[in-house]
Protein backbone atom coordinates (compact mmCIF):
# COMPACT_ATOMS: atom_id res chain seq x y z
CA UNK A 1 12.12 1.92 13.38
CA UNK A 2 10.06 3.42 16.11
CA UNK A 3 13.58 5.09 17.66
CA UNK A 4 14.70 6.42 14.33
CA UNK A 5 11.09 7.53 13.92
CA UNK A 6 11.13 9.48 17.32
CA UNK A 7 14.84 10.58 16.44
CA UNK A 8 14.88 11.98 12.94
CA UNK A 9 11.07 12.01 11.57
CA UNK A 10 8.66 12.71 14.32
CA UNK A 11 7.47 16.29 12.65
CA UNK A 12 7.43 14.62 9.37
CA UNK A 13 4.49 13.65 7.58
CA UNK A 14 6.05 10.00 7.44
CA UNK A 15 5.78 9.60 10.89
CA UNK A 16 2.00 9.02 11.24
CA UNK A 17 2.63 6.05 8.33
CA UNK A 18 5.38 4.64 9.82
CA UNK A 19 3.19 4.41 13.25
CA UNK A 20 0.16 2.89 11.44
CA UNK A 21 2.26 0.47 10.57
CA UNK A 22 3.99 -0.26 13.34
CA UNK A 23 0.77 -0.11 15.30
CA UNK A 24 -1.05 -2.51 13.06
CA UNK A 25 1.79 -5.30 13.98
CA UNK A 26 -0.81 -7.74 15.78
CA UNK A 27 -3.08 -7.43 13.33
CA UNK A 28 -4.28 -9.62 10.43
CA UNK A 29 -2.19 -8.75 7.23
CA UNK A 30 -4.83 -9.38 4.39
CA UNK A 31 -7.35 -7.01 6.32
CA UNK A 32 -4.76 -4.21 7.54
CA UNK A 33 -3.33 -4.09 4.14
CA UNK A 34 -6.97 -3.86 2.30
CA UNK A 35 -8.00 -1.27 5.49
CA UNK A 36 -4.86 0.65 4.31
CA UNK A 37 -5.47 0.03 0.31
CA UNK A 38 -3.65 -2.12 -1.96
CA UNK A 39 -2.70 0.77 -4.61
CA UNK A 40 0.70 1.95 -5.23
CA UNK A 41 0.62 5.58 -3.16
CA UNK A 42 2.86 6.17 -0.33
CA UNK A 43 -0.22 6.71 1.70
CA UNK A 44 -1.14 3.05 1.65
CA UNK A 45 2.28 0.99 0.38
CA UNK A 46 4.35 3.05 3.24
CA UNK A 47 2.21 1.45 6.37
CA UNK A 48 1.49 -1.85 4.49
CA UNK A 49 5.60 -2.34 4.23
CA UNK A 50 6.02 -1.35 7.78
CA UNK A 51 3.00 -3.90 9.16
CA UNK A 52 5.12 -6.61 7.25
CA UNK A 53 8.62 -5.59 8.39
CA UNK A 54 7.08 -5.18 12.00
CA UNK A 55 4.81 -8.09 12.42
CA UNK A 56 7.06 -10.63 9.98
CA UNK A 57 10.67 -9.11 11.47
CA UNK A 58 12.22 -12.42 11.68
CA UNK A 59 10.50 -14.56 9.09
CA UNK A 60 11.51 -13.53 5.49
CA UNK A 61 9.14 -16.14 3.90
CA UNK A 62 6.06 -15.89 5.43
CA UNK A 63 6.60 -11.60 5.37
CA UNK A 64 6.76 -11.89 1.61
CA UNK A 65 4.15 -14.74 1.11
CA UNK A 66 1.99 -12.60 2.79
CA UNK A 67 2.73 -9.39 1.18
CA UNK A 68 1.65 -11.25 -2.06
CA UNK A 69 -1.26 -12.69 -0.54
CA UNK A 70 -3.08 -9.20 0.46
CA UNK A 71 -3.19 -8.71 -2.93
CA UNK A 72 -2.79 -5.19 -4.62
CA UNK A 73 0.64 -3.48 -5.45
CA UNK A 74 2.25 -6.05 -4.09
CA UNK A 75 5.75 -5.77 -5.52
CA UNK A 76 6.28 -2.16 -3.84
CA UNK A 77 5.50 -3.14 -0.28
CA UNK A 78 7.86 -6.33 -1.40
CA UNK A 79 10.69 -4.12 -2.33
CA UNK A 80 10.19 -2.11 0.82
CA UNK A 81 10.09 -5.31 2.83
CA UNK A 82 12.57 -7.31 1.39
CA UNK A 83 15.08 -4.42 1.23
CA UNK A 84 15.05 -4.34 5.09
CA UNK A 85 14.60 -7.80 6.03
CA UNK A 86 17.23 -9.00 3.59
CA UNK A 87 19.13 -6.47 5.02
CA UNK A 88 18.88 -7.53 8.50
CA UNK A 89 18.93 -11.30 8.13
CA UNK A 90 20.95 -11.69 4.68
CA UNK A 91 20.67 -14.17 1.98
CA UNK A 92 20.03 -17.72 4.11
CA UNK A 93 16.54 -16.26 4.83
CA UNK A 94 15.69 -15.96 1.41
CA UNK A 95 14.23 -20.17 0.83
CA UNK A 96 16.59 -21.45 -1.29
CA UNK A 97 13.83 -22.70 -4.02
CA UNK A 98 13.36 -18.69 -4.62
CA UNK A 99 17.20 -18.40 -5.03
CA UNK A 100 17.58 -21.67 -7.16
CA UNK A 101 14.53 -21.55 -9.45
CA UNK A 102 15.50 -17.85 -11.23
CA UNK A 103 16.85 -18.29 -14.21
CA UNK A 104 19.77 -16.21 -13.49
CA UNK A 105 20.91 -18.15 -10.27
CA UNK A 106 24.05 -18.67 -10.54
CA UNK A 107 25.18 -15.57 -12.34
CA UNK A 108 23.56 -13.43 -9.12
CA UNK A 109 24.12 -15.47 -6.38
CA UNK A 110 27.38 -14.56 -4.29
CA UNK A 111 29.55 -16.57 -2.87
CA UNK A 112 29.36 -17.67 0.70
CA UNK A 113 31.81 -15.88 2.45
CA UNK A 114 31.20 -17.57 6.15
């Protein structure tokens, strides 16, 4: 993030969320996400995403337990979150109680292709 940020967004008004978010990685999740605010603006749900995708890069679980946890519009920093940590570590980081207790499991759930 902080390469494509230099790269392609540095003059863009993104750029300082993106960076509190990225510079809020060490810090406590339910206070930087309340510090931030918990409503549904890009102004708050863009650095809240990052903090989570920054601080939880290589723990799917706790980045969405957490996400829930600071309360607010949760689902939008989720999406945000999930779209790029799914992305990176695919479907076998997602706990496989979340995958097996939707209702629509098995008609959503592809194949493993290892």
């Amino acid at each position: 993030m902080e390469a494509t940020l230099k790269v392609h967004f540095s003059d863009s008004p993104i750029a300082a969320l993106v960076t509190l978010g990225l510079e809020s990685r060490d810090r406590d999740t339910r206070e930087t996400i309340a510090e931030f605010g918990q409503m549904c603006s890009v102004e708050a749900g863009l650095p809240g995403a990052v903090h989570l995708i920054a601080r939880y890069s290589d723990d799917f679980k706790i980045a969405m337990v957490e996400n829930v946890m600071a309360g607010g519009d949760s689902s939008a920093r989720g999406i945000m979150a999930g779209m790029v940590l799914g992305a990176a570590h695919g479907m076998a980081a997602i706990p496989e109680a979340w995958k097996s207790g939707m209702t629509a499991s098995e008609r959503i759930t592809l194949p493993d292709n290892s």
